[in-house]
N, C-alpha and C. Protein backbone atom coordinates (compact mmCIF):
# COMPACT_ATOMS: atom_id res chain seq x y z
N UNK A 1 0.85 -1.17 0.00
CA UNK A 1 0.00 0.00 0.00
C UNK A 1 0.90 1.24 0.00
N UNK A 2 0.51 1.95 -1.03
CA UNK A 2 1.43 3.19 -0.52
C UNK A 2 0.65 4.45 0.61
N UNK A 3 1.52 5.46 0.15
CA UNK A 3 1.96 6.27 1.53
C UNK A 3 0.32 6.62 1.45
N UNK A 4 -0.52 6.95 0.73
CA UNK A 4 -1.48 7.73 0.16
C UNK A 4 -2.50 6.85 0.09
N UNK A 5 -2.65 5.81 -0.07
CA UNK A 5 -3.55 4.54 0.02
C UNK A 5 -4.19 4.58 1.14
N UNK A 6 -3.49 4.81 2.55
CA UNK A 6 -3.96 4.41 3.90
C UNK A 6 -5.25 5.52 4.09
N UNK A 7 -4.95 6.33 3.41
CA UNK A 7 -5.70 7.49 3.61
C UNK A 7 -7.33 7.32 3.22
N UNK A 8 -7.29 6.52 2.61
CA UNK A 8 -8.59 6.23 1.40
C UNK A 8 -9.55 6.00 2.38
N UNK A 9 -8.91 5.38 2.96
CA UNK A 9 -10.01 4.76 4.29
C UNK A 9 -10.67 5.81 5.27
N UNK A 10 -10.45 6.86 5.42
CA UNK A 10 -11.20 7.87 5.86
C UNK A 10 -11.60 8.38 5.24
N UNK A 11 -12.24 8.12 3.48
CA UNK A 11 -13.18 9.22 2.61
C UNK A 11 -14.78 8.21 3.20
N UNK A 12 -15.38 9.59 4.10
CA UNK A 12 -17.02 9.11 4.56
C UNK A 12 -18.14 9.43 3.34
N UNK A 13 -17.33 10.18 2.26
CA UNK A 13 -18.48 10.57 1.32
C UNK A 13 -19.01 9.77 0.42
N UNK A 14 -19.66 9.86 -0.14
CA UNK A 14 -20.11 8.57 -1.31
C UNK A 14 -19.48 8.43 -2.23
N UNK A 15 -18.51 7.64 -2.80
CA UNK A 15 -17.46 7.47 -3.63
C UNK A 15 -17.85 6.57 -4.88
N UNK A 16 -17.54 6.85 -6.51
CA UNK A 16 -18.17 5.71 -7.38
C UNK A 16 -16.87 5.41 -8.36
N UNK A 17 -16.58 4.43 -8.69
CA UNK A 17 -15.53 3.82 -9.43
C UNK A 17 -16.15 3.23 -10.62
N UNK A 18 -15.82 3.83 -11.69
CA UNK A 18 -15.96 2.78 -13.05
C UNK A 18 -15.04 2.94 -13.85
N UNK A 19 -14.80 1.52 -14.57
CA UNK A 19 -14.05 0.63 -15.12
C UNK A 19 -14.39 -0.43 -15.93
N UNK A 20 -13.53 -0.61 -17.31
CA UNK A 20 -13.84 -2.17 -18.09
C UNK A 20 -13.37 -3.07 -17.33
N UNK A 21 -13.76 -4.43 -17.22
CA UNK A 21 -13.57 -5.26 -16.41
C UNK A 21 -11.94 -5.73 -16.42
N UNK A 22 -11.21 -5.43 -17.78
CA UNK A 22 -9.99 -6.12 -18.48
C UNK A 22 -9.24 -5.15 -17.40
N UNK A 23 -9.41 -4.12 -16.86
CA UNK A 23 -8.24 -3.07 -16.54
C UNK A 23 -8.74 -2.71 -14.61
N UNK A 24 -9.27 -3.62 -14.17
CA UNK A 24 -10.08 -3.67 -13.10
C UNK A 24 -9.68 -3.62 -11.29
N UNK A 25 -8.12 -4.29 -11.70
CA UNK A 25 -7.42 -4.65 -10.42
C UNK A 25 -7.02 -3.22 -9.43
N UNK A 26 -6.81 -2.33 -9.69
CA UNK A 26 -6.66 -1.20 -8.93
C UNK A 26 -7.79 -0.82 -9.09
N UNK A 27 -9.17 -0.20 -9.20
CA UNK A 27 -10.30 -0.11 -8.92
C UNK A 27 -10.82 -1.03 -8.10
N UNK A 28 -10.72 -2.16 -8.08
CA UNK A 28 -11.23 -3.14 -6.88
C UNK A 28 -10.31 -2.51 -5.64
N UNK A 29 -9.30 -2.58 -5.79
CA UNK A 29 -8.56 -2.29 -4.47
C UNK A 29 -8.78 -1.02 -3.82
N UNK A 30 -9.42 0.25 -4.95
CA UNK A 30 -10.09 1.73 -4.38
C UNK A 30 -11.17 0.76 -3.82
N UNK A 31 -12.28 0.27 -4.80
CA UNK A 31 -13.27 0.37 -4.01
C UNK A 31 -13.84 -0.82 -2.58
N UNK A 32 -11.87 -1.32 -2.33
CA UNK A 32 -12.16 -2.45 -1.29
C UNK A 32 -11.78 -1.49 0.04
N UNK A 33 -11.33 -0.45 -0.22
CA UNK A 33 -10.45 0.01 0.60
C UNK A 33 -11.28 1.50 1.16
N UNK A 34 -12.28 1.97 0.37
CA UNK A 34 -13.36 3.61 0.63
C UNK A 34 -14.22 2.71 1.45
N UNK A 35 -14.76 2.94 2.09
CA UNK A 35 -16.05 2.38 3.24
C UNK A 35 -17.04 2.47 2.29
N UNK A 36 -17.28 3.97 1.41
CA UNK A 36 -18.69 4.60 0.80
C UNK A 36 -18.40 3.87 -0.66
N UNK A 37 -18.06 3.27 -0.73
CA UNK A 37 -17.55 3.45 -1.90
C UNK A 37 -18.84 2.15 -3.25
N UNK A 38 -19.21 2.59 -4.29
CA UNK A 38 -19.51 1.58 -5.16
C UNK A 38 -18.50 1.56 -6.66
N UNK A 39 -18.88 0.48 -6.71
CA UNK A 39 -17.73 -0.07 -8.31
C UNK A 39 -18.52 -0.36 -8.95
N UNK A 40 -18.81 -0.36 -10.09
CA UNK A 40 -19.29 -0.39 -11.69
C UNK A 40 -18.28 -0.51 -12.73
N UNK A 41 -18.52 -2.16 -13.39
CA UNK A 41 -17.46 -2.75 -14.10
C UNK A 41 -18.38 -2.85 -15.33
N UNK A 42 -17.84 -2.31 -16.65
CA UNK A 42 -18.60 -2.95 -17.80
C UNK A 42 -17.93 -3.83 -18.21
N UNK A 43 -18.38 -4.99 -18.81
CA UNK A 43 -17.99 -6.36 -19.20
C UNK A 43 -17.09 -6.29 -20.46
N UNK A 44 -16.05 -7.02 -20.80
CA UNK A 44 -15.41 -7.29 -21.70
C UNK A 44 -14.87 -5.63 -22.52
N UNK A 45 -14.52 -5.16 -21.64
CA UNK A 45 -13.82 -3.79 -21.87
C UNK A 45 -12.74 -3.50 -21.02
N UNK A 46 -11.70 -3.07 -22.12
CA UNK A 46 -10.41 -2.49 -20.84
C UNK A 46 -10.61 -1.03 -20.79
N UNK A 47 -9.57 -0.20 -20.65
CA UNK A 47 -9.86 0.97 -20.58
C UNK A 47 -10.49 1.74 -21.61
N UNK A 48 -10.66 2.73 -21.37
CA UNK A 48 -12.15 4.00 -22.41
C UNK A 48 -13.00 3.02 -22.70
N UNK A 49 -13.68 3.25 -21.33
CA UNK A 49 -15.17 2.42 -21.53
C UNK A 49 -16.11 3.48 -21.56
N UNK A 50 -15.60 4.55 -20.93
CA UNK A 50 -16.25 6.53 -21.30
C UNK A 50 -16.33 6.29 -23.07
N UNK A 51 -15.73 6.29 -23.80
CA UNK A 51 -15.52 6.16 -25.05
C UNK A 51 -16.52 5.35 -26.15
N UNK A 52 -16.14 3.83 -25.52
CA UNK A 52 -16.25 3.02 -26.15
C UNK A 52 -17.99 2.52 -25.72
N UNK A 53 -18.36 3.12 -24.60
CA UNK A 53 -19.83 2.84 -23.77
C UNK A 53 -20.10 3.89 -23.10
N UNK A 54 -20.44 5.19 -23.98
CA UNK A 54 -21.07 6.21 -23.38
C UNK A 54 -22.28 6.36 -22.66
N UNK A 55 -23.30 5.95 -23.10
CA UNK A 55 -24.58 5.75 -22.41
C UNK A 55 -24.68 4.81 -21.17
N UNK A 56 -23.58 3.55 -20.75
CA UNK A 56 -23.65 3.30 -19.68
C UNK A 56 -22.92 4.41 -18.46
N UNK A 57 -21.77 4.87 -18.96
CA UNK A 57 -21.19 5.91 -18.07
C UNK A 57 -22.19 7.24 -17.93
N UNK A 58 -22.99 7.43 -18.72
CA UNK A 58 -23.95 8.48 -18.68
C UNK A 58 -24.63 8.15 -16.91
N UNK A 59 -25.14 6.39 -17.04
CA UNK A 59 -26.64 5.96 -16.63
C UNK A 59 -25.51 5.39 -15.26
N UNK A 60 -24.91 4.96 -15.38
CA UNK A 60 -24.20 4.45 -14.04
C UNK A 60 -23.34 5.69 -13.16
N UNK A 61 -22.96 6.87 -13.95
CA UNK A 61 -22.78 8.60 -13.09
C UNK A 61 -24.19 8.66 -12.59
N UNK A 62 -25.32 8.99 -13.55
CA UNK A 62 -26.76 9.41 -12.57
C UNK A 62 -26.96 8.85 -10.93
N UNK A 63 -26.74 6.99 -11.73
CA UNK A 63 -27.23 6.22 -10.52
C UNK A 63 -26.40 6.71 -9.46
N UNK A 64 -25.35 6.44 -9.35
CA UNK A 64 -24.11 7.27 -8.74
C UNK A 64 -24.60 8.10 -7.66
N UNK A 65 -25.05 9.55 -8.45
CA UNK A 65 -25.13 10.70 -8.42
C UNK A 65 -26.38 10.57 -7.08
N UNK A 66 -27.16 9.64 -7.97
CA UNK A 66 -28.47 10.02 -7.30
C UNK A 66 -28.31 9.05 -6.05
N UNK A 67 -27.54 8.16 -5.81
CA UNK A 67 -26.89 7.12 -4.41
C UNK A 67 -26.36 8.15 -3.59
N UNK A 68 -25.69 8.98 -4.25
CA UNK A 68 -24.70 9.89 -3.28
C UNK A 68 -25.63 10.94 -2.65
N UNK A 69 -26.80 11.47 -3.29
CA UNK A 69 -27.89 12.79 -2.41
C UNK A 69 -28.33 11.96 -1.85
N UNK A 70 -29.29 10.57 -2.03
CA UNK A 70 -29.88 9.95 -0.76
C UNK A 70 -28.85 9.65 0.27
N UNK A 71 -27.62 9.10 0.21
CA UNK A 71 -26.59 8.66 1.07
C UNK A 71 -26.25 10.67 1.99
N UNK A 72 -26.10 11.15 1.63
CA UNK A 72 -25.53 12.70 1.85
C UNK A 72 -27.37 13.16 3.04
N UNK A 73 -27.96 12.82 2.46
CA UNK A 73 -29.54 13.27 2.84
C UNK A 73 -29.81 12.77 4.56
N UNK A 74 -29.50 11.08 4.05
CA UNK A 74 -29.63 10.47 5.11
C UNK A 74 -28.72 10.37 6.70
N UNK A 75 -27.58 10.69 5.92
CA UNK A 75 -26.41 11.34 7.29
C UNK A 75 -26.74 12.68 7.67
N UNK A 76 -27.37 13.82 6.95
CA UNK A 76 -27.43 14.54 7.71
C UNK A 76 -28.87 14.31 8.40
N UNK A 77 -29.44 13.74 8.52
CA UNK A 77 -30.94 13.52 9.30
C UNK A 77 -30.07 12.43 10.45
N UNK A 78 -29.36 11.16 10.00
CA UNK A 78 -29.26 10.40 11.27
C UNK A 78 -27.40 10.12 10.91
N UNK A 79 -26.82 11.53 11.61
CA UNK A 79 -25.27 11.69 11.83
C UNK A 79 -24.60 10.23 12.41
N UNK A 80 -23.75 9.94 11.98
CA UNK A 80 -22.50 8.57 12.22
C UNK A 80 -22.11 9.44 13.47
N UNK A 81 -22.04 8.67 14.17
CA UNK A 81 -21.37 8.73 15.96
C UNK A 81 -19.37 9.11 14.86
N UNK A 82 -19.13 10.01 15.74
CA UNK A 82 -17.55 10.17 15.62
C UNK A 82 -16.75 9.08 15.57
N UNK A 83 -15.89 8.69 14.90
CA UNK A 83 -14.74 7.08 14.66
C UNK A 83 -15.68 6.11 14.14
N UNK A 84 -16.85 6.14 13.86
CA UNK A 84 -17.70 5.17 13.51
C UNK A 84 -17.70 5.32 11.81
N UNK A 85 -17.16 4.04 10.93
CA UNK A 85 -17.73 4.08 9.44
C UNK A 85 -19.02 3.50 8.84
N UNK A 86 -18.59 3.22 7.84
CA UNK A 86 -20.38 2.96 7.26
C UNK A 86 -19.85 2.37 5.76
N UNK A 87 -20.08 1.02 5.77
CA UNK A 87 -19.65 0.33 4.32
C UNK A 87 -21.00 0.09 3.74
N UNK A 88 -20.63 1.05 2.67
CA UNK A 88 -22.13 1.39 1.52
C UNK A 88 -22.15 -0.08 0.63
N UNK A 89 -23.35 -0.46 0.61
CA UNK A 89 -23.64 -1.77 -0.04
C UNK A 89 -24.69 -1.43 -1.15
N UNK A 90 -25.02 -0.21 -1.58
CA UNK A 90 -25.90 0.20 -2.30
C UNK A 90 -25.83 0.16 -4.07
């Protein structure tokens, strides 16, 4: 792990990772390592899957987007106790 890695582990915000599945191994390890974090892999694609599969990166940012205001919504109505995380399964 480097110096900067350890750190990952204290992002509480809603975090989204996408990736072709061919180029995948450091994205698994972001999104094993963010508490908030979701991953979105398109199948049988390495990198520029922005490119090569625009309309899923369109529709999997929204979903994203729209995970992260309910997730953002719901902490501020019922706040995480201090040192306490929260591994997003959403």
């Amino acid at each position: 792990m480097t110096a900067h890695a350890s750190h990952i582990v204290l992002l509480l915000v809603p975090t989204g990772v996408a990736e072709g599945e061919r180029h995948v191994a450091q994205q698994q390890f972001m999104a094993s390592q963010i508490p908030t974090c979701r991953l979105a892999v398109y199948p049988r694609v390495g990198h520029g899957s922005n490119i090569l599969h625009p309309q899923w990166c369109v529709q999997t940012l929204f979903r994203l987007t729209v995970l992260a205001a309910v997730w953002l919504a719901l902490t501020a109505l019922f706040p995480l106790p201090s040192g306490n995380s929260l591994q997003a399964d959403y």
